[in-house]
Protein backbone atom coordinates (compact mmCIF):
# COMPACT_ATOMS: atom_id res chain seq x y z
CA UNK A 1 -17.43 -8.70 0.73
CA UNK A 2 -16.13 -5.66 2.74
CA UNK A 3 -16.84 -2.17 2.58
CA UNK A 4 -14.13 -0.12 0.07
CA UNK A 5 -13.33 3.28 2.27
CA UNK A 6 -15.65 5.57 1.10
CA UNK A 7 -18.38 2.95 2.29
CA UNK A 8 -17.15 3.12 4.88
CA UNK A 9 -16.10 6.48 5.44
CA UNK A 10 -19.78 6.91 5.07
CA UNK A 11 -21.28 4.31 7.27
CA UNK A 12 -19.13 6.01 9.83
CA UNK A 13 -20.17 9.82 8.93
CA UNK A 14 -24.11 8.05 9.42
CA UNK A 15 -23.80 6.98 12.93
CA UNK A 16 -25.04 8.97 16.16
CA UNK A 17 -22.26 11.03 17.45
CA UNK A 18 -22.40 9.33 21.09
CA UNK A 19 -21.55 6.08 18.84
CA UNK A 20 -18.72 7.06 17.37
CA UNK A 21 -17.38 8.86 20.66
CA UNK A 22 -17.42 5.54 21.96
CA UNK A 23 -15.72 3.61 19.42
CA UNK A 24 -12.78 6.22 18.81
CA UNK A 25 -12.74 6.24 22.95
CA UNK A 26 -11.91 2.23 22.52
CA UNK A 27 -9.69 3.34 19.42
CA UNK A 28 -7.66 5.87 21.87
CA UNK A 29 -7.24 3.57 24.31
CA UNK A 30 -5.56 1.22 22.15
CA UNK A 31 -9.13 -1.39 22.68
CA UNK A 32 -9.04 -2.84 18.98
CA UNK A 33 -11.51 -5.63 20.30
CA UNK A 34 -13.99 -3.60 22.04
CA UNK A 35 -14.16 -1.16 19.50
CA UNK A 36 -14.71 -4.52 16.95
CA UNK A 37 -17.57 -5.64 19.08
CA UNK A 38 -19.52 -2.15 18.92
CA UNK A 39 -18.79 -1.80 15.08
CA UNK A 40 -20.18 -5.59 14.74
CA UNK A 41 -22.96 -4.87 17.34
CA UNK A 42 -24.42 -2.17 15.81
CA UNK A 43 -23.66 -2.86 12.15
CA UNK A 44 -24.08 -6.54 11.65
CA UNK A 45 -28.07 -6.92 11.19
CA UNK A 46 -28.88 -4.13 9.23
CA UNK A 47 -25.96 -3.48 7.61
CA UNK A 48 -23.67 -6.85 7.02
CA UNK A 49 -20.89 -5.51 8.67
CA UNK A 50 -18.81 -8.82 10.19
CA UNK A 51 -15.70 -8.56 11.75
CA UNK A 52 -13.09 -8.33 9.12
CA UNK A 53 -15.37 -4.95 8.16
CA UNK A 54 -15.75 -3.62 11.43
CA UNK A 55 -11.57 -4.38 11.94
CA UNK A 56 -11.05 -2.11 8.52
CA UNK A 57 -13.44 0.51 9.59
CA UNK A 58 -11.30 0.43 13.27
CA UNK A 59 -8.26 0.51 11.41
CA UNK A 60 -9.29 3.60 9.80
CA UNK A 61 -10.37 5.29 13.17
CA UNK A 62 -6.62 4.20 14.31
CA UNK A 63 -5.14 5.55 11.01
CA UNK A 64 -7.03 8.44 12.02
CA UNK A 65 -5.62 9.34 15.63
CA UNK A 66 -2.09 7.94 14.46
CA UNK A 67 0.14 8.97 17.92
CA UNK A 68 -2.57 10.33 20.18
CA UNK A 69 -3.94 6.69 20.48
CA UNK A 70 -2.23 5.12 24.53
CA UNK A 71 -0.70 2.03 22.61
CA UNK A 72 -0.57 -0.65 25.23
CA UNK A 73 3.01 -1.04 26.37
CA UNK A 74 5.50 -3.47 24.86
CA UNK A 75 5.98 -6.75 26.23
CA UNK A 76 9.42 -7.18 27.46
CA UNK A 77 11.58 -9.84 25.67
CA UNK A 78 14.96 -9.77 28.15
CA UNK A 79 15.26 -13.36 29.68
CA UNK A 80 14.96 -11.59 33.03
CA UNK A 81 11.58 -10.37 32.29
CA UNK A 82 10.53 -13.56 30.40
CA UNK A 83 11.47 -15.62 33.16
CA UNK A 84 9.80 -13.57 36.05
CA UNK A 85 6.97 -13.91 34.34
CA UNK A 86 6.71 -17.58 33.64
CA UNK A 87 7.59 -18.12 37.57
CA UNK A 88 3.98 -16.82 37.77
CA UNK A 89 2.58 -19.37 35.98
CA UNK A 90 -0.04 -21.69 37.65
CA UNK A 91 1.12 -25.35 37.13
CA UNK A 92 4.16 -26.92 36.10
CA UNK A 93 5.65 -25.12 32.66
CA UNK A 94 5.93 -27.87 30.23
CA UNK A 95 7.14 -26.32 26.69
CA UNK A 96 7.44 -22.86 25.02
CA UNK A 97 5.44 -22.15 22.40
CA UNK A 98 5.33 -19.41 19.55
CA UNK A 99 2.24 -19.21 17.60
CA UNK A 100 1.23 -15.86 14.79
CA UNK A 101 -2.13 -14.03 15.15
CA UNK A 102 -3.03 -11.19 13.39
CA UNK A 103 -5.41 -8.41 12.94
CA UNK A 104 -6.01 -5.21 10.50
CA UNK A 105 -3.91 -2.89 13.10
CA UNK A 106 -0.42 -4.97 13.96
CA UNK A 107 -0.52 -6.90 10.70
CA UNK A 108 0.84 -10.23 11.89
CA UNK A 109 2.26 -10.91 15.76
CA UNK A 110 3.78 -13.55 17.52
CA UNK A 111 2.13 -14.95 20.81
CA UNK A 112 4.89 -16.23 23.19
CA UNK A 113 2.80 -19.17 25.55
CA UNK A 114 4.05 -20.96 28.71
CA UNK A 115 2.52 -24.31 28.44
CA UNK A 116 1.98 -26.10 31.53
CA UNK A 117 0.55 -29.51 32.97
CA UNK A 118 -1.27 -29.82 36.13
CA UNK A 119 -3.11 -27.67 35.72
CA UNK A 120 -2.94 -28.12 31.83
CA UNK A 121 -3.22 -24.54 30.16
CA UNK A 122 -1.06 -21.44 28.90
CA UNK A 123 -0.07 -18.85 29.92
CA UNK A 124 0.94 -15.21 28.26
CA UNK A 125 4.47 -14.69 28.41
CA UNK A 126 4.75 -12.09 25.43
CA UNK A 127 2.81 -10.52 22.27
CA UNK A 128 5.83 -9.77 19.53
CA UNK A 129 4.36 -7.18 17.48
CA UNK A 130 6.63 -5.72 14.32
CA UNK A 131 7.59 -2.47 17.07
CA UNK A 132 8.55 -5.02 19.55
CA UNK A 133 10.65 -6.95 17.05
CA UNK A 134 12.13 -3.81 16.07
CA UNK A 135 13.74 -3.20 19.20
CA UNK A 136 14.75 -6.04 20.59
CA UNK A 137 16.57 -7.32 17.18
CA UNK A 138 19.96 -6.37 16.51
CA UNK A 139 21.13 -4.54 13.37
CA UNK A 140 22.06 -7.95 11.89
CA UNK A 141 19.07 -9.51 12.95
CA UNK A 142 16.83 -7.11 11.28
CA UNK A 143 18.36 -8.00 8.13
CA UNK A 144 17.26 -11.47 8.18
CA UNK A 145 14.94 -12.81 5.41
CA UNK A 146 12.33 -14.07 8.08
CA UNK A 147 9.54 -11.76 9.31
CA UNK A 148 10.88 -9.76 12.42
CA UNK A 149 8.99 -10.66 14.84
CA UNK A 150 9.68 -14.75 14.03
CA UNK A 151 13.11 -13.95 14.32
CA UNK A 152 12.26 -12.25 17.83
CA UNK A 153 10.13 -14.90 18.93
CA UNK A 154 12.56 -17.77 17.92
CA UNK A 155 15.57 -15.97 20.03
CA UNK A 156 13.16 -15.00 23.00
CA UNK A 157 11.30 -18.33 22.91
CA UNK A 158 14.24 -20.50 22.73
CA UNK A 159 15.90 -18.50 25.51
CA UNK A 160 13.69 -19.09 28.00
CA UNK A 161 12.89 -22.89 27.22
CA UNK A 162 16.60 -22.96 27.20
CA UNK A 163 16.20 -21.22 30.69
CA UNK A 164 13.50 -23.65 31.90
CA UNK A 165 14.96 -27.07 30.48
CA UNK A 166 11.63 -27.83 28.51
CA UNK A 167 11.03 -27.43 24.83
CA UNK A 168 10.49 -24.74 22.30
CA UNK A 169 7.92 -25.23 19.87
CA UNK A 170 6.94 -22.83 16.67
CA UNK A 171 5.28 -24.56 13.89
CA UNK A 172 5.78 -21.99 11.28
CA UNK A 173 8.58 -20.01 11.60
CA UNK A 174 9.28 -18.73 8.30
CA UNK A 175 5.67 -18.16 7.32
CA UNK A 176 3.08 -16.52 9.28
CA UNK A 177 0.46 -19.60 9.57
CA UNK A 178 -2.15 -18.96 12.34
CA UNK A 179 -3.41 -22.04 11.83
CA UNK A 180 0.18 -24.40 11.83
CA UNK A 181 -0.01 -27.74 14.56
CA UNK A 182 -0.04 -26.26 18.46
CA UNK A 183 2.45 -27.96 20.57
CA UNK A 184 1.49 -31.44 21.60
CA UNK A 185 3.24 -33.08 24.74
């Protein structure tokens, strides 16, 4: 079971200010997973915090600094961009492939992958967070009954495996599903 705020409110108040300088310095920096990993480090043992507590107790540090946090830039969505990016990529690109993620802070995001053989991997092409989706959707598209950033993904996605002549694959994209099928060649 988590920690309600005040718990955690107070957890926070207890620690050692050189602690919680460092974990609001992650916080500022826009670090969500290093400041995770000191919350867990220090609170797991002796007091049960895991990570979906130490993400809550992050997210309140972020809720906290609001617009003085340096939020990590968006990822550009333009085919341009997309496609500079995937001419990067070690190997030969194989498919395109959308698949959610999520945390306490963006709520639920889009990963856009460049899958490629020889060597098999992926690569990051694009995170599609709700801001991102924001921008890059039209008026119209906004109003769609899909989450945002699906709708985002899906028109970016497709685009460049449109772009590349290989496939576009996103196994959930009306629902937010981190765990829907990966792409399988």
């Amino acid at each position: 079971m988590g920690m309600n705020k005040a718990a955690r409110t107070e957890w926070w108040e207890s620690l050692p200010a050189g602690i919680r300088d460092e974990i609001d310095g992650y916080v500022l920096q826009d670090s969500l997973l290093m400041a995770v990993r000191v919350i867990t480090a220090i609170g797991l043992v002796p007091h049960g915090i895991g990570v979906g507590t130490a993400q809550l107790i992050a997210n309140d540090r972020y809720l906290h600094y609001g617009d003085l946090i340096a939020r990590a830039p968006e990822s550009p969505l333009d085919l341009e961009s997309l496609g500079c990016r995937a001419a990067g990529c070690d190997g030969r690109i194989v498919a395109v492939e959308a698949i959610w993620d999520g945390d306490t802070v963006h709520d639920w995001f889009v990963r856009l992958l460049a899958i490629t053989s020889a060597p098999a991997g992926e690569t990051h092409m694009a995170t599609i967070y709700g801001s991102t989706a924001k921008s890059y959707l039209s008026e119209e598209e906004k109003l769609h009954s899909r989450h945002p950033v699906a709708v985002a993904a899906e028109r970016a996605g497709s685009a460049l495996a449109e772009y590349l002549s290989v496939p576009f694959h996103f196994a959930s994209p009306n629902t937010p599903d981190d765990k829907a099928p990966r792409w399988q060649p």
